[in-house]
N, C-alpha and C. Protein backbone atom coordinates (compact mmCIF):
# COMPACT_ATOMS: atom_id res chain seq x y z
N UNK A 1 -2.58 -1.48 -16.78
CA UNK A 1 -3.25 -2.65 -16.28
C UNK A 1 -2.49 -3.19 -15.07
N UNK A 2 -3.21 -3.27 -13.86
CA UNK A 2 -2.35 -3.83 -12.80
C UNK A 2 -2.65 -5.23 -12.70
N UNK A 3 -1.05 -5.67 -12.54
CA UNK A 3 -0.82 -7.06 -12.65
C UNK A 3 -1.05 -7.79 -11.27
N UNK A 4 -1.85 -9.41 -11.73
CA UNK A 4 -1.66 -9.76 -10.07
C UNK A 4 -0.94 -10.73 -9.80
N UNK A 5 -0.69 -10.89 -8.45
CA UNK A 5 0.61 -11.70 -8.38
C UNK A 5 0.48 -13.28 -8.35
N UNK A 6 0.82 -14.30 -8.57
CA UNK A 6 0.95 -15.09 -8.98
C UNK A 6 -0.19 -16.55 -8.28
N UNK A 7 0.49 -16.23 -6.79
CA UNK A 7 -0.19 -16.40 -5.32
C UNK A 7 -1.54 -16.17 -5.46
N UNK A 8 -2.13 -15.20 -5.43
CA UNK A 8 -3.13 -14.46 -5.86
C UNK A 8 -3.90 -15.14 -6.35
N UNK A 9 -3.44 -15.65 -7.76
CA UNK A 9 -3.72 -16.06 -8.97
C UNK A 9 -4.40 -17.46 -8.73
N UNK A 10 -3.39 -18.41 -8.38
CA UNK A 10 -4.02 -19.59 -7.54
C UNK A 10 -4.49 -19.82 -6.92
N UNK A 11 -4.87 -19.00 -5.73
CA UNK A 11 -5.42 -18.86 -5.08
C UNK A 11 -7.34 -18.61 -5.47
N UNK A 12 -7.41 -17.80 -6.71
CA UNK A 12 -8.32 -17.46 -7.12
C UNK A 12 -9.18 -18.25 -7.55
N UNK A 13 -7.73 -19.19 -8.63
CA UNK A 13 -8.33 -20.42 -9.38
C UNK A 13 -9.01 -21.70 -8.33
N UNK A 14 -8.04 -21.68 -7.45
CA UNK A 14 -8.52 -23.04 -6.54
C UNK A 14 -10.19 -22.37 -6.34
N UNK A 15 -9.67 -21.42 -5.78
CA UNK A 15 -11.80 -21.00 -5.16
C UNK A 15 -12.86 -21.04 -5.99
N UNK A 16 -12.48 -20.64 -7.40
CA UNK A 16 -13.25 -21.03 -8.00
C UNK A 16 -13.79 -22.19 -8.79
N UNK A 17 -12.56 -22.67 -7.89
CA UNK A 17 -13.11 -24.64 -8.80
C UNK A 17 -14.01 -25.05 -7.59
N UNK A 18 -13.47 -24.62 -6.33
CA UNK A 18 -14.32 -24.72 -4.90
C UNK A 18 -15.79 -24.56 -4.96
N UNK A 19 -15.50 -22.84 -4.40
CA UNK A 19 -16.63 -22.37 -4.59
C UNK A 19 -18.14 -22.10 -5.89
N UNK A 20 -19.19 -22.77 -5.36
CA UNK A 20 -20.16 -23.01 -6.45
C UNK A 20 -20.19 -21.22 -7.12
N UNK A 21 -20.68 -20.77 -8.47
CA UNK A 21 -20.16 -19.99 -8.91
C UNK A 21 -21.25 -18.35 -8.34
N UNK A 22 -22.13 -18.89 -7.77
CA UNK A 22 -23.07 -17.44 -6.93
C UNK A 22 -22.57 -17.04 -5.99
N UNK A 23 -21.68 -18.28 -5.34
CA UNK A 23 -20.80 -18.09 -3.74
C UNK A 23 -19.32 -16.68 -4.15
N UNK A 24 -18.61 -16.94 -4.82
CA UNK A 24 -17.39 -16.73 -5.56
C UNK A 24 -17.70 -15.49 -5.07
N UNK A 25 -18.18 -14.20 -5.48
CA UNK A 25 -18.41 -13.13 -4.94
C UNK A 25 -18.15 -12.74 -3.83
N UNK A 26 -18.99 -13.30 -3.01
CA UNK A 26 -18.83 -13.08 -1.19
C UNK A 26 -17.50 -12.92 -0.92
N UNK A 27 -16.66 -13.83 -1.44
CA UNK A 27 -14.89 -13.82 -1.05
C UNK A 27 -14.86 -12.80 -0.08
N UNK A 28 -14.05 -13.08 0.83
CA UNK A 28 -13.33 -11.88 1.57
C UNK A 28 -12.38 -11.60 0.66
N UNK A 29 -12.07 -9.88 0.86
CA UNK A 29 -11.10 -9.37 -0.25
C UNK A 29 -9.87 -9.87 0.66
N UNK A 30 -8.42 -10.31 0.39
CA UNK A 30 -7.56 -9.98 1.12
C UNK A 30 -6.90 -8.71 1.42
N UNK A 31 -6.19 -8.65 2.14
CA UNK A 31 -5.28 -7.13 2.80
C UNK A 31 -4.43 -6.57 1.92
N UNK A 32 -4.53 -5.36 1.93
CA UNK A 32 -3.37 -4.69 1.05
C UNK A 32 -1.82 -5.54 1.05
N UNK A 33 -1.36 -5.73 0.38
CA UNK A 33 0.07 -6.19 0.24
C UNK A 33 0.87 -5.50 -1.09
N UNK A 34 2.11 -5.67 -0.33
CA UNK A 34 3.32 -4.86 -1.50
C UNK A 34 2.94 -5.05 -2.99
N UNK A 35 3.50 -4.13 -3.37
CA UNK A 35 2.79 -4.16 -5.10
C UNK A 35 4.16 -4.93 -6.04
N UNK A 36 3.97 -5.02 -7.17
CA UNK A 36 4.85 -5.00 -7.76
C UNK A 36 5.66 -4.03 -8.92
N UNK A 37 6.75 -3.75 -9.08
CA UNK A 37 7.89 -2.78 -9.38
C UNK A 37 7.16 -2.50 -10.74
N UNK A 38 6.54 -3.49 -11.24
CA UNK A 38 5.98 -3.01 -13.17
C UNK A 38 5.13 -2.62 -13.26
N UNK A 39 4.01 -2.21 -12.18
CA UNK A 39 3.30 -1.30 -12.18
C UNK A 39 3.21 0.29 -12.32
N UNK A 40 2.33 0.94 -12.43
CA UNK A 40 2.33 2.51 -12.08
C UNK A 40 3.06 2.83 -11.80
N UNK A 41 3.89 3.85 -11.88
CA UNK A 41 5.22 4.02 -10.55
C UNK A 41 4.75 6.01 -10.20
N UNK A 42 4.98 5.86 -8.94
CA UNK A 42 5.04 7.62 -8.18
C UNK A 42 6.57 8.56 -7.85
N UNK A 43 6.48 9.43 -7.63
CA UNK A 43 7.73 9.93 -6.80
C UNK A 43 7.08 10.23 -5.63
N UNK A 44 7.74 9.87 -4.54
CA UNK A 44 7.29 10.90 -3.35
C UNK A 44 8.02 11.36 -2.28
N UNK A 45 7.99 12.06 -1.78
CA UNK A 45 9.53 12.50 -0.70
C UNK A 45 9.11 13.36 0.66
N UNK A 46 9.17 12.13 1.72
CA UNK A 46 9.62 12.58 2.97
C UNK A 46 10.15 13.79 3.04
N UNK A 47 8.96 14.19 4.52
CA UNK A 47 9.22 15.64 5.06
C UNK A 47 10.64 15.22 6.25
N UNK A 48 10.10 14.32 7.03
CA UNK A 48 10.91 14.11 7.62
C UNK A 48 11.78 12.48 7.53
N UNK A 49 12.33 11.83 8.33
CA UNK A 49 12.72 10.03 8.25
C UNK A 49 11.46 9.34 8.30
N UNK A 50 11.00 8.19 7.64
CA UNK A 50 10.07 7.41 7.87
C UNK A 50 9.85 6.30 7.61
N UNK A 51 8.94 5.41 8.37
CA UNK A 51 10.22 4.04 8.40
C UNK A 51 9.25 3.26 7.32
N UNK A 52 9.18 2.12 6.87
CA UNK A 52 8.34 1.52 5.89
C UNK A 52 8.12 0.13 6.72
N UNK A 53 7.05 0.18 7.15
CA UNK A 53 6.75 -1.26 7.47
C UNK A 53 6.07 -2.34 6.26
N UNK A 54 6.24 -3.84 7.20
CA UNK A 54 5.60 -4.68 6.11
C UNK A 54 4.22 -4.46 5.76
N UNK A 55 3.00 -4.11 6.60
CA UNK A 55 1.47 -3.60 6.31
C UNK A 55 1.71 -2.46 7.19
N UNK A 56 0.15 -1.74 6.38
CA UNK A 56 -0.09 -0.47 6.65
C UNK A 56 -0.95 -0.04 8.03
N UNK A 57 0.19 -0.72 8.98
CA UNK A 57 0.28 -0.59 10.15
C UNK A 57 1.22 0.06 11.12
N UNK A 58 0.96 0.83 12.09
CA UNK A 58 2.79 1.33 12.96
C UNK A 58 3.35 -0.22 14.03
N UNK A 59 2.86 -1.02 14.09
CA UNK A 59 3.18 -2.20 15.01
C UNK A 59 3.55 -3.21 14.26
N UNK A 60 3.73 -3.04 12.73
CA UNK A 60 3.70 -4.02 11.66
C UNK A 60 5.59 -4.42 11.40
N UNK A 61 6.24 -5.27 11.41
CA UNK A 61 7.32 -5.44 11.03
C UNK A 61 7.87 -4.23 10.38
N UNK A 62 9.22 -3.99 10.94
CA UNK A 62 9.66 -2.88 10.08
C UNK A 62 11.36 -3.47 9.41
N UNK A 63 10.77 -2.60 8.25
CA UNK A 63 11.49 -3.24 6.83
C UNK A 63 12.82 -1.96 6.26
N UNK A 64 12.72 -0.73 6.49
CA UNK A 64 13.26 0.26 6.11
C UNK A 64 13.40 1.30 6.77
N UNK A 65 14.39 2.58 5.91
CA UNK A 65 13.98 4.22 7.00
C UNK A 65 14.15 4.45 5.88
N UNK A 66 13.05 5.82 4.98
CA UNK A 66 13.44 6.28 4.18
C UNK A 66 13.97 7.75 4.36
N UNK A 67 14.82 8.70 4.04
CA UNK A 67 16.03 9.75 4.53
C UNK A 67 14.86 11.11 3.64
N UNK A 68 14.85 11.91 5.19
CA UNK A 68 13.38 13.01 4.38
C UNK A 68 14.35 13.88 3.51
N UNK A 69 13.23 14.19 2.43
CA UNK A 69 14.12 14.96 1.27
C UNK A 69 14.26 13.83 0.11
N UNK A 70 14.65 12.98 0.34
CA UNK A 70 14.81 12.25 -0.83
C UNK A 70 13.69 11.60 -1.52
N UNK A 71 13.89 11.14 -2.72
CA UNK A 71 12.67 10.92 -3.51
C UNK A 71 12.75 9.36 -3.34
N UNK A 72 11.23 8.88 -3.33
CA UNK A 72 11.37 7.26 -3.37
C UNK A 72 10.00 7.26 -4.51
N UNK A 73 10.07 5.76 -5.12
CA UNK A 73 9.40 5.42 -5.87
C UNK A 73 8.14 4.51 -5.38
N UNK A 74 6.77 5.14 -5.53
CA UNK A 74 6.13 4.70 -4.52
C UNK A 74 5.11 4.00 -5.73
N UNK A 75 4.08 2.84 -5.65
CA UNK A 75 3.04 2.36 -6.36
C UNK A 75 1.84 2.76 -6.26
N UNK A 76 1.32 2.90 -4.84
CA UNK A 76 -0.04 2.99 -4.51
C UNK A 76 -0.30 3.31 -3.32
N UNK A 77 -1.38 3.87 -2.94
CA UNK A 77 -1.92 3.90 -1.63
C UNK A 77 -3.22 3.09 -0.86
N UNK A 78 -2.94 2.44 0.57
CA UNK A 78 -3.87 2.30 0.78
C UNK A 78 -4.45 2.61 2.00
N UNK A 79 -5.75 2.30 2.61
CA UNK A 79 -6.03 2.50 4.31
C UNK A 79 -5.97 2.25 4.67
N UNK A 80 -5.01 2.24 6.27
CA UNK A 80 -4.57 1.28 6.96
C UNK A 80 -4.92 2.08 8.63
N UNK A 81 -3.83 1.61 9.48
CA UNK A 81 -3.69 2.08 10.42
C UNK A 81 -4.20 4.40 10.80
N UNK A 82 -4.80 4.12 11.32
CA UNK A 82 -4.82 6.12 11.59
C UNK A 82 -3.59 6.39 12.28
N UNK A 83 -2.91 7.62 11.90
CA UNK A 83 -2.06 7.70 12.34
C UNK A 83 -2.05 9.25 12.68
N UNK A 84 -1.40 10.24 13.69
CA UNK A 84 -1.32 11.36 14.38
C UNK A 84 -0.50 12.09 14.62
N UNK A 85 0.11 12.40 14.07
CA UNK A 85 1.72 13.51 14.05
C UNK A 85 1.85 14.47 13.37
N UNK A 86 2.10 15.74 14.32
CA UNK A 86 2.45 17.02 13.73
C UNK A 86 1.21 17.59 13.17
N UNK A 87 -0.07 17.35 14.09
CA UNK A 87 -1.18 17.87 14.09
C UNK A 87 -1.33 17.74 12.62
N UNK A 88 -1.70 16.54 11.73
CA UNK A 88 -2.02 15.76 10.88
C UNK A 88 -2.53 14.58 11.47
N UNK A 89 -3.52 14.06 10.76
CA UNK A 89 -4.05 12.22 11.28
C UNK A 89 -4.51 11.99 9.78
N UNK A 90 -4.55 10.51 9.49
CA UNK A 90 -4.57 9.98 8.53
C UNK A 90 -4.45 8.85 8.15
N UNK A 91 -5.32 7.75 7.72
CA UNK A 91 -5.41 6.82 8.00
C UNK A 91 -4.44 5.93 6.26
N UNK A 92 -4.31 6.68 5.47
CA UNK A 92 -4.05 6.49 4.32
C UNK A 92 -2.42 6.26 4.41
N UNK A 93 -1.77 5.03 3.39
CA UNK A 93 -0.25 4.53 3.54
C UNK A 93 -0.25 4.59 2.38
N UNK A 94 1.17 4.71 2.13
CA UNK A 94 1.80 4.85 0.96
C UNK A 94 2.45 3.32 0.06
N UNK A 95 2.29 2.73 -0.72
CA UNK A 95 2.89 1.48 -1.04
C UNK A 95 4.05 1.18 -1.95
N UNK A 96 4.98 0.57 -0.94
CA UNK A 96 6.53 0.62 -2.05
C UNK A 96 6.62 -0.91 -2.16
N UNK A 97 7.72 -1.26 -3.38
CA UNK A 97 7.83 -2.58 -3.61
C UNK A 97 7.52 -3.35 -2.61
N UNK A 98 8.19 -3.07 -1.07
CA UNK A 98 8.23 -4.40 -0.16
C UNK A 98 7.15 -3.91 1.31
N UNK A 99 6.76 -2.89 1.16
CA UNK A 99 6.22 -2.32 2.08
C UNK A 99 5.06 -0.74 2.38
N UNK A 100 5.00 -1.03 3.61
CA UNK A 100 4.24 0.72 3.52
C UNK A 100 4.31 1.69 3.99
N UNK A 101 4.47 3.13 3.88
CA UNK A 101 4.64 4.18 5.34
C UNK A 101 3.10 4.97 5.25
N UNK A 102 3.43 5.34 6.27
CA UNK A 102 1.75 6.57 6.44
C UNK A 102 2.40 7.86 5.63
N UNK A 103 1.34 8.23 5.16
CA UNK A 103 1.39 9.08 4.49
C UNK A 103 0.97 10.71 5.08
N UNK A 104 1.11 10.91 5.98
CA UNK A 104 1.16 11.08 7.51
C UNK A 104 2.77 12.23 6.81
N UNK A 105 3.83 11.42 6.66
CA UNK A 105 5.01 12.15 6.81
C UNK A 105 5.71 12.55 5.40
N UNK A 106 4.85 12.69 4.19
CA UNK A 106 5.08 12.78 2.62
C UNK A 106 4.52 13.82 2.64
N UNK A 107 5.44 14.67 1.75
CA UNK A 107 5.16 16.21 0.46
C UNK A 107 3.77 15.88 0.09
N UNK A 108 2.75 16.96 -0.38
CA UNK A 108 1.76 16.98 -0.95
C UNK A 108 0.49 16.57 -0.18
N UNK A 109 -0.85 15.89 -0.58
CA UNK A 109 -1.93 16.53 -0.36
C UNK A 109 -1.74 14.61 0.98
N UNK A 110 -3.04 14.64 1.28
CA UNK A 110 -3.57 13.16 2.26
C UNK A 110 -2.74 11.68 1.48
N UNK A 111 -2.77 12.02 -0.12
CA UNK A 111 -2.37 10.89 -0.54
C UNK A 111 -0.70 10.68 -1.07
N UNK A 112 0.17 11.88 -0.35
CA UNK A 112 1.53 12.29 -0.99
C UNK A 112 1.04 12.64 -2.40
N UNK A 113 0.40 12.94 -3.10
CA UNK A 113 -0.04 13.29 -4.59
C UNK A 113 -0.11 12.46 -5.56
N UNK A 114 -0.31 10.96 -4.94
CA UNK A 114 -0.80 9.90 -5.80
C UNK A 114 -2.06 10.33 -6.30
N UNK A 115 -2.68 9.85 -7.53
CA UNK A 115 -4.05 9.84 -7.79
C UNK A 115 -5.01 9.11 -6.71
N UNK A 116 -6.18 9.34 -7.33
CA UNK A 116 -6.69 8.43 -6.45
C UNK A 116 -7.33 6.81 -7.20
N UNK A 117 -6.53 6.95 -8.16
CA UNK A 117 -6.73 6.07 -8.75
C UNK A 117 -5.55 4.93 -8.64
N UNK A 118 -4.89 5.31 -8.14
CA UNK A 118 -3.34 4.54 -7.44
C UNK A 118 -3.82 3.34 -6.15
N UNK A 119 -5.24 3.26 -6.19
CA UNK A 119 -5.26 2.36 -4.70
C UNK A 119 -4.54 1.29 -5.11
N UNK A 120 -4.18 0.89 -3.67
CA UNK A 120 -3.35 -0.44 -4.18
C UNK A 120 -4.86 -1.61 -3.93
């Protein structure tokens, strides 16, 4: 069961004391954001260095480098930015506690070998 975050949560409640209850639906969804650590968890491991930004963007704050070869613990994936390297494109990111990389530069299939049931 994925948990939601707290923010979220209130956020939900206020709208729905707001919003009359046929409206509530329409909501804009918000944007992918970092997951949390008690969820699902993945392995996945960089072909080459890759950096983890805050959204699943390349212009997005950058938060990390993860070292290719090594294994990181990833939550989910989502669609973000398209991205183009090493005659690969792909619009699909990878989601770690605080951030995201394209999935663009991960072992395995479009989604690093998350399910596809891993969206974040």
């Amino acid at each position: 069961m994925r948990r939601i975050p707290a923010v979220i949560t209130t956020c939900a409640a206020t709208l729905a004391f707001l919003v009359p209850a046929g409206l509530a639906a329409a909501a804009p969804v918000a944007p992918a954001a970092p997951v949390s650590p008690a969820e699902q968890s993945y392995t996945v491991v960089p072909y080459e260095n890759v950096k983890v930004r805050k959204l699943p963007t390349k212009d997005s704050a950058y938060l990390a480098t993860l070292a290719a070869g090594q294994s990181y613990t990833a939550y989910c994936w989502t669609h973000g930015q398209t991205i183009t390297d090493h005659g690969y494109t792909n619009d699909i990111w990878i989601g770690f506690a605080d951030g995201f990389s394209s999935a663009v530069y991960f072992k395995g299939d479009q989604y690093a070998n998350l399910p596809a049931s891993a969206q974040c």
